[in-house]
C-alpha atoms as a PDB file:
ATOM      1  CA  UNK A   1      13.516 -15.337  12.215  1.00  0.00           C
ATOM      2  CA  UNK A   2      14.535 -13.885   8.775  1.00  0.00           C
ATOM      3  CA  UNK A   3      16.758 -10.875   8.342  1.00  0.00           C
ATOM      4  CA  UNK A   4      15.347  -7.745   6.967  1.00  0.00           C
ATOM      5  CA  UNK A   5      16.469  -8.193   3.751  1.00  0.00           C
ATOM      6  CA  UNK A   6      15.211 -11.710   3.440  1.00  0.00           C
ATOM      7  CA  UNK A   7      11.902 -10.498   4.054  1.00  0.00           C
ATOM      8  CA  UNK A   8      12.100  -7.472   1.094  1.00  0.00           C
ATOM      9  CA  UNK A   9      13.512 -10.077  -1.142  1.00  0.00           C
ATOM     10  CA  UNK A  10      10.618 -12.297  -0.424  1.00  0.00           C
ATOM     11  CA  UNK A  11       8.007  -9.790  -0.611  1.00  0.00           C
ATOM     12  CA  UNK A  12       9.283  -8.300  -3.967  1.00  0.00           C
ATOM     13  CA  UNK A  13       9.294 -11.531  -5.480  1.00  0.00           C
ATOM     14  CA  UNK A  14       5.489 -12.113  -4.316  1.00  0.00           C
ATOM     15  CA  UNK A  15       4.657  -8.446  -5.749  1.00  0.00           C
ATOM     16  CA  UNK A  16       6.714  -9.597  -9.603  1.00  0.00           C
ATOM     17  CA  UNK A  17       4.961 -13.151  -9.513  1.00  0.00           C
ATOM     18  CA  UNK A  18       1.233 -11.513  -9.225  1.00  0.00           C
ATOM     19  CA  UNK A  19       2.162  -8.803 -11.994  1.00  0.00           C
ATOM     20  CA  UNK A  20       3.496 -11.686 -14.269  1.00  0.00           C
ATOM     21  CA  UNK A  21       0.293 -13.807 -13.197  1.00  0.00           C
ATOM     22  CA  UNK A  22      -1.555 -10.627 -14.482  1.00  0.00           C
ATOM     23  CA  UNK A  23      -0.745  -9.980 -17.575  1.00  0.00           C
ATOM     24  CA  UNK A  24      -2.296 -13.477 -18.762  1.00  0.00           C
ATOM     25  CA  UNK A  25      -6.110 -13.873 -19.793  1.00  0.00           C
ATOM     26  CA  UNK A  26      -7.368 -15.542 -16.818  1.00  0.00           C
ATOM     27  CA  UNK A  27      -4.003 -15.713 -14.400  1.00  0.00           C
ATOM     28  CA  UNK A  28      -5.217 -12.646 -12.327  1.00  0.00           C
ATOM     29  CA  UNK A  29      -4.403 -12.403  -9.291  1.00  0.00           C
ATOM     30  CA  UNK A  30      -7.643 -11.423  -8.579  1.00  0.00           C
ATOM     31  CA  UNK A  31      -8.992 -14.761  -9.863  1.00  0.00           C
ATOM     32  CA  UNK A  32     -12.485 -16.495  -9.772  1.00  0.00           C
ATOM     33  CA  UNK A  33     -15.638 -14.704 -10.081  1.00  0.00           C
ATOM     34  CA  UNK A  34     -13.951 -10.892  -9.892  1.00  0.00           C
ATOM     35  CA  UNK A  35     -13.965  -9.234 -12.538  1.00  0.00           C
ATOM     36  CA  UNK A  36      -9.944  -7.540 -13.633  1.00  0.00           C
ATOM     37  CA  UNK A  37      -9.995  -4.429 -11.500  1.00  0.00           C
ATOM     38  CA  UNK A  38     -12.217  -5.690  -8.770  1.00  0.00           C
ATOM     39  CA  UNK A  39      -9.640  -5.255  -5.860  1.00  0.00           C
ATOM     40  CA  UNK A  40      -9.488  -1.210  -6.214  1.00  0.00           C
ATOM     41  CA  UNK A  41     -13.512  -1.152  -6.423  1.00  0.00           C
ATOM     42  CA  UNK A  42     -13.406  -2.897  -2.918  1.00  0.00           C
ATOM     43  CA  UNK A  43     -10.347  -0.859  -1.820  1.00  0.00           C
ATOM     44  CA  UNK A  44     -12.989   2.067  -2.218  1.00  0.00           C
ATOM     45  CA  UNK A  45     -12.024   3.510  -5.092  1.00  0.00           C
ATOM     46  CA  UNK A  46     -14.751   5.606  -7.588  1.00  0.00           C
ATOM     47  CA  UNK A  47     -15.191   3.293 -11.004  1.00  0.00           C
ATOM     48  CA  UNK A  48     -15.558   6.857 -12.877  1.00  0.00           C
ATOM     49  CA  UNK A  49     -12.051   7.471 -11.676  1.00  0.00           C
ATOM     50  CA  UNK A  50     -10.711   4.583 -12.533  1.00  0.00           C
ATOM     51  CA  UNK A  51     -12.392   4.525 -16.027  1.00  0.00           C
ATOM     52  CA  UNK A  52      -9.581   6.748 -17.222  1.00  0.00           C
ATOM     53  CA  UNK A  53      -6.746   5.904 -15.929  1.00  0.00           C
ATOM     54  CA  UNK A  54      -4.801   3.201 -17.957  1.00  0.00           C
ATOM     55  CA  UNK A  55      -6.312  -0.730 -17.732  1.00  0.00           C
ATOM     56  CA  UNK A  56      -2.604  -1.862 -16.211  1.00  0.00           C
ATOM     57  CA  UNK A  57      -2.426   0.457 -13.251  1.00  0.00           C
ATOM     58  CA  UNK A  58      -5.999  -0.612 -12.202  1.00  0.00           C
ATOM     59  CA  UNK A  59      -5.379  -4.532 -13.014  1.00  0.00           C
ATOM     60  CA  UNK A  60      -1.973  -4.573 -10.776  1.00  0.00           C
ATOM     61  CA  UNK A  61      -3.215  -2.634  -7.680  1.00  0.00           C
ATOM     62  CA  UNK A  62      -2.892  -4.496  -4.383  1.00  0.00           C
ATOM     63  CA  UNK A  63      -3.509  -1.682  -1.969  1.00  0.00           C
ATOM     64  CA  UNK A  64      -6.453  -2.626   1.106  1.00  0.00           C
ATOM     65  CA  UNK A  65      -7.397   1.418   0.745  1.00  0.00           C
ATOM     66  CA  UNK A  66      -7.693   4.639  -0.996  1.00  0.00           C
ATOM     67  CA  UNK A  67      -5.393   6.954   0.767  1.00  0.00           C
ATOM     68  CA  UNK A  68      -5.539   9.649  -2.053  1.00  0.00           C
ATOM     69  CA  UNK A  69      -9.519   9.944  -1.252  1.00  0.00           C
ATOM     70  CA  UNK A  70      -9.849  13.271   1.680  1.00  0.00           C
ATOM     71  CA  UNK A  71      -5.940  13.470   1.324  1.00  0.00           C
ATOM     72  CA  UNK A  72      -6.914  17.554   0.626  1.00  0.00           C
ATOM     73  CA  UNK A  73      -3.873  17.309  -2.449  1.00  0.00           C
ATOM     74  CA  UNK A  74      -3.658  20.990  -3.363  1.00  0.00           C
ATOM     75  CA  UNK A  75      -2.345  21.676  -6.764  1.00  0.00           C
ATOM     76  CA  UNK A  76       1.392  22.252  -7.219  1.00  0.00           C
ATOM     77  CA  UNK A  77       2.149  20.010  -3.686  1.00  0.00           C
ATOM     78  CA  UNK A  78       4.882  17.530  -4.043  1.00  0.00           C
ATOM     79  CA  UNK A  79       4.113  13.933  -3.177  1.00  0.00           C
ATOM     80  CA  UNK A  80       5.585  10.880  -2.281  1.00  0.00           C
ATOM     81  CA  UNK A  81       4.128   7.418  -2.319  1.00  0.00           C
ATOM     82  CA  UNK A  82       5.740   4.931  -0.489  1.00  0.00           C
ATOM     83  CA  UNK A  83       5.257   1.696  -2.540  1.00  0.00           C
ATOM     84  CA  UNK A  84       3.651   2.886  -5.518  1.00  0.00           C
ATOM     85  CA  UNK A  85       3.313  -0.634  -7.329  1.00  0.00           C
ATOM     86  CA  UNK A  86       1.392   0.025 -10.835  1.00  0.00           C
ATOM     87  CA  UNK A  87       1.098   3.478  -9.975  1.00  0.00           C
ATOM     88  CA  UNK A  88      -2.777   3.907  -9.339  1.00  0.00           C
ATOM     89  CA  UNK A  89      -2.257   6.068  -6.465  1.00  0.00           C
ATOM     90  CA  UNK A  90       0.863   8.091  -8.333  1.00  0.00           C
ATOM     91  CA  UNK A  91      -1.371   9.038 -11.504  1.00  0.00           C
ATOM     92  CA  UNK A  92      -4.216  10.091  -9.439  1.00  0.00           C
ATOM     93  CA  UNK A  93      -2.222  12.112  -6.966  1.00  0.00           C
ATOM     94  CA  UNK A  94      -0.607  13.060 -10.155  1.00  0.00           C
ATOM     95  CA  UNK A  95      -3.700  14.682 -11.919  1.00  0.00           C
ATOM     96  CA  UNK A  96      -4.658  16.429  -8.410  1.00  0.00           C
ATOM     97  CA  UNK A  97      -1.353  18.148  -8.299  1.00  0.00           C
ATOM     98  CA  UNK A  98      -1.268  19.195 -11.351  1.00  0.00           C
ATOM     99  CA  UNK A  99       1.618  20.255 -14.068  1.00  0.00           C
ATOM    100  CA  UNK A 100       3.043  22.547 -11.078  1.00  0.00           C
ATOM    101  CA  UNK A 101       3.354  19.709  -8.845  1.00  0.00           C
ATOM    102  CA  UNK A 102       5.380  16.531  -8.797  1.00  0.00           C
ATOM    103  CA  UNK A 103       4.422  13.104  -7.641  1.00  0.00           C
ATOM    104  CA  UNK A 104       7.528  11.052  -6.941  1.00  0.00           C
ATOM    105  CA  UNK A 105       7.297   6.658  -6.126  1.00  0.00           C
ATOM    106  CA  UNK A 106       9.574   4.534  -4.659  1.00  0.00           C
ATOM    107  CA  UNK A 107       9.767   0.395  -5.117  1.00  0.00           C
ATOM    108  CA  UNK A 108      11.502  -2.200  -4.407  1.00  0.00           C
ATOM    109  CA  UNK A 109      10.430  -4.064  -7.322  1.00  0.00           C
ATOM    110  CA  UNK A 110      11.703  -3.780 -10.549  1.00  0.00           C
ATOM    111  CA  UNK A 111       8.874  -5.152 -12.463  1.00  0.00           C
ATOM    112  CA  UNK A 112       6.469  -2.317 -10.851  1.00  0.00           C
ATOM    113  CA  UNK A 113       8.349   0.226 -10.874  1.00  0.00           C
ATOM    114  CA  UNK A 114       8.456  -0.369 -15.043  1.00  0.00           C
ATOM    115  CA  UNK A 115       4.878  -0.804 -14.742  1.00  0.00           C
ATOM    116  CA  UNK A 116       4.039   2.530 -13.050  1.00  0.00           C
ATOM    117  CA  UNK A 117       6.820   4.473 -15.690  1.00  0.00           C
ATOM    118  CA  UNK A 118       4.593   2.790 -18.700  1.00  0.00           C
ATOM    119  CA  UNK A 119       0.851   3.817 -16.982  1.00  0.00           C
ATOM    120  CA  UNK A 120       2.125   7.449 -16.237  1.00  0.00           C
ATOM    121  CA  UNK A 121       3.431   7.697 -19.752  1.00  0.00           C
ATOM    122  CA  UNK A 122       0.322   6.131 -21.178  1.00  0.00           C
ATOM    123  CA  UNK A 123      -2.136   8.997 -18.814  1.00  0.00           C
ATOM    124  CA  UNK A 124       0.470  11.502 -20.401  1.00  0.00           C
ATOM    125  CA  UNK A 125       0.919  12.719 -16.847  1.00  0.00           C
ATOM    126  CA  UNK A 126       5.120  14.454 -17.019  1.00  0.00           C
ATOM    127  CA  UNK A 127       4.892  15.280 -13.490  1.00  0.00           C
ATOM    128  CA  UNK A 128       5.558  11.796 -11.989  1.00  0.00           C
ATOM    129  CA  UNK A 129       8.725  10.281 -11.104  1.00  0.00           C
ATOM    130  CA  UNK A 130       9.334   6.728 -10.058  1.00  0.00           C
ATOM    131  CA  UNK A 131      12.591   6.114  -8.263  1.00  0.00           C
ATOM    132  CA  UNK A 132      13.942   2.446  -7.087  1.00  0.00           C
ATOM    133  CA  UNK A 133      14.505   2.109  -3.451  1.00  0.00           C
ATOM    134  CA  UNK A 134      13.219   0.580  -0.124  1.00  0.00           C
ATOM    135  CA  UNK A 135      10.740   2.771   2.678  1.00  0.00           C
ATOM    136  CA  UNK A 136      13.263   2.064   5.252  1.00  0.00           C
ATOM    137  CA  UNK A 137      15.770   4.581   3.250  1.00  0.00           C
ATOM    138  CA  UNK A 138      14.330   6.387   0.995  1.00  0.00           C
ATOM    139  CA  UNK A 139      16.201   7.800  -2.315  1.00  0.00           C
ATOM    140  CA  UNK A 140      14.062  11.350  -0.970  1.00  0.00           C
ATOM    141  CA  UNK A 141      15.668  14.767   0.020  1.00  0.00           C
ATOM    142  CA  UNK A 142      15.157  15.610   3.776  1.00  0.00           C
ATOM    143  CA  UNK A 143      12.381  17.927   4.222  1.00  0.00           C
ATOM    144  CA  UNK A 144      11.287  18.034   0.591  1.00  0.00           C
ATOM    145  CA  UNK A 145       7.598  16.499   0.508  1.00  0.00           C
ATOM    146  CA  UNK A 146       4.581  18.515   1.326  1.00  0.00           C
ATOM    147  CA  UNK A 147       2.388  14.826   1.217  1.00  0.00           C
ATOM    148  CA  UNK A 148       3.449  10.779   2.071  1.00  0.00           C
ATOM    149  CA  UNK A 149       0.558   8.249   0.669  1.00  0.00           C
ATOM    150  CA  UNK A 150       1.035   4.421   0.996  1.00  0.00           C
ATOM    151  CA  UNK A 151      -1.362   1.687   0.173  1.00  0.00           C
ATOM    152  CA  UNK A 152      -0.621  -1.394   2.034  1.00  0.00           C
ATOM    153  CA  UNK A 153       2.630  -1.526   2.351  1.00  0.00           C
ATOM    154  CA  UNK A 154       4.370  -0.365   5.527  1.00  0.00           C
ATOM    155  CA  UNK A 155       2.770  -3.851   7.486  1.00  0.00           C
ATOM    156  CA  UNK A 156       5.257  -6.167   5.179  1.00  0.00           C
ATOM    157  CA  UNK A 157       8.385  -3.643   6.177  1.00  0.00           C
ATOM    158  CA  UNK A 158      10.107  -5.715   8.428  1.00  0.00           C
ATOM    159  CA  UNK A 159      11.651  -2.635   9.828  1.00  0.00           C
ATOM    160  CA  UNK A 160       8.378  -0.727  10.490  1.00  0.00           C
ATOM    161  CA  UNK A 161      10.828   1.721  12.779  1.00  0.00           C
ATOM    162  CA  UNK A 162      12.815   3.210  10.238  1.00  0.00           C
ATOM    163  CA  UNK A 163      10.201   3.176   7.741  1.00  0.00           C
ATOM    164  CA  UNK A 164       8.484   6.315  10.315  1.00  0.00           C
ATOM    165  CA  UNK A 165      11.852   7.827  10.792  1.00  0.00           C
ATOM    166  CA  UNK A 166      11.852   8.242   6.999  1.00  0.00           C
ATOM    167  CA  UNK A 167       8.280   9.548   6.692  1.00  0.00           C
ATOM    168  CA  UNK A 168       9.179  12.631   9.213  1.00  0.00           C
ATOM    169  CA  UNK A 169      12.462  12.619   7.559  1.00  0.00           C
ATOM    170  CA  UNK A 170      11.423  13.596   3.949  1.00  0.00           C
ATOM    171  CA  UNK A 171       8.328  15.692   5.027  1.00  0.00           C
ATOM    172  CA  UNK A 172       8.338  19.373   5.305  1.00  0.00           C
ATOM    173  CA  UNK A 173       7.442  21.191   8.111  1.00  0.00           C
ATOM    174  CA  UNK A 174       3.648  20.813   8.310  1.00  0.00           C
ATOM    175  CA  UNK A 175       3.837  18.588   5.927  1.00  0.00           C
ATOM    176  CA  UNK A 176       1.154  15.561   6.232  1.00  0.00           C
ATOM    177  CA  UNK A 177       0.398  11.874   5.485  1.00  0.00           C
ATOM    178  CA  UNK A 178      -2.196   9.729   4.390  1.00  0.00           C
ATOM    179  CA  UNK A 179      -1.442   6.133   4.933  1.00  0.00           C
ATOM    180  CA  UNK A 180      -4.106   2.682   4.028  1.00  0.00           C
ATOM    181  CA  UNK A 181      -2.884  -0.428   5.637  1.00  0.00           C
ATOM    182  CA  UNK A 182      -3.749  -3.673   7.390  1.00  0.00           C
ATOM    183  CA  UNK A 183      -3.367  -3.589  11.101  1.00  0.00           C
ATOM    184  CA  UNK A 184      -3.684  -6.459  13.212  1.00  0.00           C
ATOM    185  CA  UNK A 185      -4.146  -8.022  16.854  1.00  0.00           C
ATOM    186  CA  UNK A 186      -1.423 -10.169  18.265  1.00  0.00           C
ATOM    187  CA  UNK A 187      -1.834 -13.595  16.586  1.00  0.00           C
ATOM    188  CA  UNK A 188      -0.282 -16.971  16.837  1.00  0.00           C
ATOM    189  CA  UNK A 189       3.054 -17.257  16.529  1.00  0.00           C
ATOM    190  CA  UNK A 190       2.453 -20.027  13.775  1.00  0.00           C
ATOM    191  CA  UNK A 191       0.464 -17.450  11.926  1.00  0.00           C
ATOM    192  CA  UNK A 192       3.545 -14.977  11.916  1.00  0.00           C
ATOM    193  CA  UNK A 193       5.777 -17.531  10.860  1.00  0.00           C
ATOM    194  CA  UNK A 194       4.077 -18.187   7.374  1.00  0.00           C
ATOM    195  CA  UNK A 195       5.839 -17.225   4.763  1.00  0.00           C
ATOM    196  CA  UNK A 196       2.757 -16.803   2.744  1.00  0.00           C
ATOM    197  CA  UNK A 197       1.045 -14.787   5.018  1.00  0.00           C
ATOM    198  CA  UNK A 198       3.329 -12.691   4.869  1.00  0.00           C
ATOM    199  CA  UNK A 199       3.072 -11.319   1.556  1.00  0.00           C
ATOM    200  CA  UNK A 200      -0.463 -11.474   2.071  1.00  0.00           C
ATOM    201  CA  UNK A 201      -0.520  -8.094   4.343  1.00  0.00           C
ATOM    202  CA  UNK A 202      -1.526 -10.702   7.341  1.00  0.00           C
ATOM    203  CA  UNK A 203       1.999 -11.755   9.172  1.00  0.00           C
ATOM    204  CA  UNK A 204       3.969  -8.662   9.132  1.00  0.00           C
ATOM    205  CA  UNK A 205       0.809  -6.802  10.395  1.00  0.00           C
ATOM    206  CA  UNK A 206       0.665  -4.547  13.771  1.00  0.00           C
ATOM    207  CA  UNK A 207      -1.761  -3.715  16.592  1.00  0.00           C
ATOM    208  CA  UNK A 208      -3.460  -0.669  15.520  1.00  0.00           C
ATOM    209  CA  UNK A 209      -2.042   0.904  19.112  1.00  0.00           C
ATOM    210  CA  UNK A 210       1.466   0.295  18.419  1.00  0.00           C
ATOM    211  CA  UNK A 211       1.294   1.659  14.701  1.00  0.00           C
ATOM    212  CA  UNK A 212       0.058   5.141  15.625  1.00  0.00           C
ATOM    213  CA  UNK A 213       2.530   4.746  18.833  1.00  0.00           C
ATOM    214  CA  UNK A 214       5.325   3.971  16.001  1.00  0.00           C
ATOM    215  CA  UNK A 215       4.517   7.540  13.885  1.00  0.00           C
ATOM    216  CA  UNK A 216       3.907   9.428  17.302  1.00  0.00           C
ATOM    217  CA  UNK A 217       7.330   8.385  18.349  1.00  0.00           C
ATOM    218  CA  UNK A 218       8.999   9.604  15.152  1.00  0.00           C
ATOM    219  CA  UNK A 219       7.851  12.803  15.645  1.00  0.00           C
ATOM    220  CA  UNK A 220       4.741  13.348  13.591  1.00  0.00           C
ATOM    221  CA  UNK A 221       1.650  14.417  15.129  1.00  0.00           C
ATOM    222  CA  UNK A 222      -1.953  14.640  15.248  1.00  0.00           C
ATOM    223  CA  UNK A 223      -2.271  11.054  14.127  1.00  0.00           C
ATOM    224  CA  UNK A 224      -5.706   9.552  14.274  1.00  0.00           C
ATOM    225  CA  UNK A 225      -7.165   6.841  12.510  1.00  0.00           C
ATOM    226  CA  UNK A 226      -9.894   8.299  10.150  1.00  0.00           C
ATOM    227  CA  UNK A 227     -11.083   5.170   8.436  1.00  0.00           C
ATOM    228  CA  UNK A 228     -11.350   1.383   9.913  1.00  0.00           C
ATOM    229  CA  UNK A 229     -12.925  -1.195   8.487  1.00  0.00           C
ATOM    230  CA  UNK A 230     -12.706  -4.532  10.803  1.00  0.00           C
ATOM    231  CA  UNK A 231     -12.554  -8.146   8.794  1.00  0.00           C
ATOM    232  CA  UNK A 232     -14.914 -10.611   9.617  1.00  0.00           C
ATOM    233  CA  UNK A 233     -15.055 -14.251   8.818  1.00  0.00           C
ATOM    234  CA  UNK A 234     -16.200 -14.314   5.262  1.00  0.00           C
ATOM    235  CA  UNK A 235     -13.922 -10.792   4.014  1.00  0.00           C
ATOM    236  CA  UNK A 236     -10.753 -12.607   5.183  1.00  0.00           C
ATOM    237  CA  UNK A 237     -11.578 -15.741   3.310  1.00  0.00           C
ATOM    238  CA  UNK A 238     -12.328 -13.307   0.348  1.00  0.00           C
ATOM    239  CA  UNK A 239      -8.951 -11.660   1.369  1.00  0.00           C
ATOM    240  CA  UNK A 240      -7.081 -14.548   1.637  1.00  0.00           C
ATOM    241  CA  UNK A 241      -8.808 -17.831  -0.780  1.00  0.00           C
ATOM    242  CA  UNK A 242      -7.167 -17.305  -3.982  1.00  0.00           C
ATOM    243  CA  UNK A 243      -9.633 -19.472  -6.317  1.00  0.00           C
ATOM    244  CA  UNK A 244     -12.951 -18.135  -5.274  1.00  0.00           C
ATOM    245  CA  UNK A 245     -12.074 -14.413  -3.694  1.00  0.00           C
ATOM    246  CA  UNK A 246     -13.900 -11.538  -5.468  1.00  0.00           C
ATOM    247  CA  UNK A 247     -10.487 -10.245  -4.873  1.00  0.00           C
ATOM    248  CA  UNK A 248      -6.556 -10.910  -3.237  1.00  0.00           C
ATOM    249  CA  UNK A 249      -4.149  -9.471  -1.563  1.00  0.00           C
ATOM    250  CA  UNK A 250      -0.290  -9.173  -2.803  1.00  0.00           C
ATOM    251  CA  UNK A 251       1.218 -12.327  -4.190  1.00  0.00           C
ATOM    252  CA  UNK A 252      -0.291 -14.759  -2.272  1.00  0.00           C
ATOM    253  CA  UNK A 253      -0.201 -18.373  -3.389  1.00  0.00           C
ATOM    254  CA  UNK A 254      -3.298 -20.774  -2.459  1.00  0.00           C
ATOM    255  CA  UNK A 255      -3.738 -21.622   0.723  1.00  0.00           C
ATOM    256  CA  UNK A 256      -4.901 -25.211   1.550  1.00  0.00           C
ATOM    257  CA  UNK A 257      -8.528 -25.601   2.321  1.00  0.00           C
ATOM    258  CA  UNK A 258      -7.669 -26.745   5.978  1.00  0.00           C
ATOM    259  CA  UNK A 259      -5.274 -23.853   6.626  1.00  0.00           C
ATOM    260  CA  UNK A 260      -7.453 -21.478   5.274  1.00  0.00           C
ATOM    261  CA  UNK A 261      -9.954 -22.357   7.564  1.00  0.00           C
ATOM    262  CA  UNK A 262      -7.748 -22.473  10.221  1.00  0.00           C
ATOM    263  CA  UNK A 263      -6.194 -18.859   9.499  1.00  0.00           C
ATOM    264  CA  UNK A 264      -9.797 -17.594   8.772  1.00  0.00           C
ATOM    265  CA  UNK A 265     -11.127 -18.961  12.380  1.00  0.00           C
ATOM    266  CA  UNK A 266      -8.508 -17.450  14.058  1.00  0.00           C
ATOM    267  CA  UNK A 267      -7.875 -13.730  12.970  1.00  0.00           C
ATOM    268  CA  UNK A 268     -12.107 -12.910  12.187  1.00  0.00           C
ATOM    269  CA  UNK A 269     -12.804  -9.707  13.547  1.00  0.00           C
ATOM    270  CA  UNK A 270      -8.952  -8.855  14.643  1.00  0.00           C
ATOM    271  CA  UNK A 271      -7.446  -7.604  10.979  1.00  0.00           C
ATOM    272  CA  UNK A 272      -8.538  -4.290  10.386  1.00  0.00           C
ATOM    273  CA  UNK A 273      -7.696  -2.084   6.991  1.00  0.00           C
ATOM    274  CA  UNK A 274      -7.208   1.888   8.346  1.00  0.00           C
ATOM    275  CA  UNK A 275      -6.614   4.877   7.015  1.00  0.00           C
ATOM    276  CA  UNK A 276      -4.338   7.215   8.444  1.00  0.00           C
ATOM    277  CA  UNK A 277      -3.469  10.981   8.785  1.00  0.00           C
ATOM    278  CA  UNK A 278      -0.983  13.208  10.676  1.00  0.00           C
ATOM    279  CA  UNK A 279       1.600  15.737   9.857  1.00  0.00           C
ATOM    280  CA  UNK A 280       4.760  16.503  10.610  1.00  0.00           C
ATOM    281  CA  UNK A 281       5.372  19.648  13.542  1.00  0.00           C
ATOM    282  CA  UNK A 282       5.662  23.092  12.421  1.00  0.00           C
ATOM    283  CA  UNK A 283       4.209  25.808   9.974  1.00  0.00           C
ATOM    284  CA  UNK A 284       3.737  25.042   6.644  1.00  0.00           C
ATOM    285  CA  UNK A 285       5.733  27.148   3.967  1.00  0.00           C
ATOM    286  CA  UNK A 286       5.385  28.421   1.269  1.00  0.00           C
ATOM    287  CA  UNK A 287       7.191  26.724  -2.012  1.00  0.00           C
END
């Protein structure tokens, strides 16, 4: 089994390869018949919000949901986003909240997090911040955050844990959270041993029972899953094939045809993308 940090490293290196693979006419990520942009459109984003925020933050997202969508932002709230990548979520959190809020991101990437400085500079949006860190400790004052989005991203922490601890950590009291990710059923130990998978948002996934068990037992409460949207056969091999997907996931590699089948056959219908919402105990107050 890998340590932790082997895992990060791994995963951060997946996350730089697909940016570098995107900034090239026709070495998207999102490759084959999609269209640059095609992964947030099935994420269910709205194409007339995306039409103005900048083509980069759009092109690099890798997130399986919208978690700003129903988040209730009010303006002047302080948010965090745990992973922000390119920054899609940041700038439209960002515009919700306002000049009198702030709209802080933390990666473990360095090649994103320069990504998301350039896209909130190029909306002309001053209230975001992007800080470098990991979820499992975050570079966030205790008690400071009246909102937590993430898109896609706690199911590769390899320390899913401390990554909850942190959430209830840096939210205030009555503060809430609006997580997408990829939730899974227990699958073949073969399956969580590739590498590949991994960065994928497949291997490092969790039953849908133990992740809201996991936030419950930090402390946070009233957590419900508000969105679910199961995989079948055909949207994991659009997930998952890298030359003929409308869209991928992360910085997956291709798959060969046999494995892909063989992956395909045996997680249809038990990888689910979810959105969800809780809050941390207590009264909100006031700024």
């Amino acid at each position: 089994m890998k340590l932790p940090d082997d895992v990060r490293r791994a995963v951060s290196q997946s996350y730089a390869r697909a940016v570098e693979l995107n900034q090239f006419p026709g070495g998207s990520c999102c490759s084959g018949a999609a269209a640059p942009g095609a992964l947030p459109i099935l994420a269910g984003y709205n194409r007339e919000v995306l039409a103005v925020l900048p083509a980069d933050a759009v092109q690099n997202s890798f997130g399986c949901g919208n978690p700003v969508a129903l988040a209730e932002i009010r303006e002047g709230d302080t948010i965090l986003d745990l992973g922000s990548g390119a920054g899609i979520d940041l700038l439209l959190a960002a515009k919700l909240a306002g000049p009198a809020g702030k709209v802080i991101g933390v990666d473990m990437t360095p090649a994103m997090i320069e990504r998301a400085r350039a896209n909130a500079a190029a909306a002309g949006l001053a209230n975001v911040e992007v800080r470098e860190g990991i979820i499992e400790d975050l570079p966030v004052e205790s008690g400071s955050v009246d909102l937590v989005l993430s898109n896609c991203v706690i199911n590769l922490s390899p320390e899913k844990k401390r990554v909850f601890a942190e959430l209830h950590r840096v939210l205030k009291a009555g503060g809430r959270f609006s997580i997408s990710d990829i939730v899974a059923e227990p699958m073949p130990d073969w399956i969580r041993a590739e590498g590949l998978l991994y960065s994928a948002c497949i291997a490092g996934a969790i039953p849908e029972s133990a992740y809201i068990d996991g936030l419950r037992q930090a402390g946070l409460v009233d957590v419900a899953v508000r969105d679910r949207l199961i995989y079948d056969a055909a949207q994991l091999r659009a997930l998952l094939d890298t030359e003929t997907a409308g869209a991928c996931c992360c910085g997956l590699e291709p798959l060969p045809k046999d494995q892909l089948k063989r992956v395909v056959e045996a997680l249809a219908g038990k990888v689910s993308s979810v959105r969800v919402v809780g809050r941390k105990p207590g009264e909100v107050r006031d700024a």
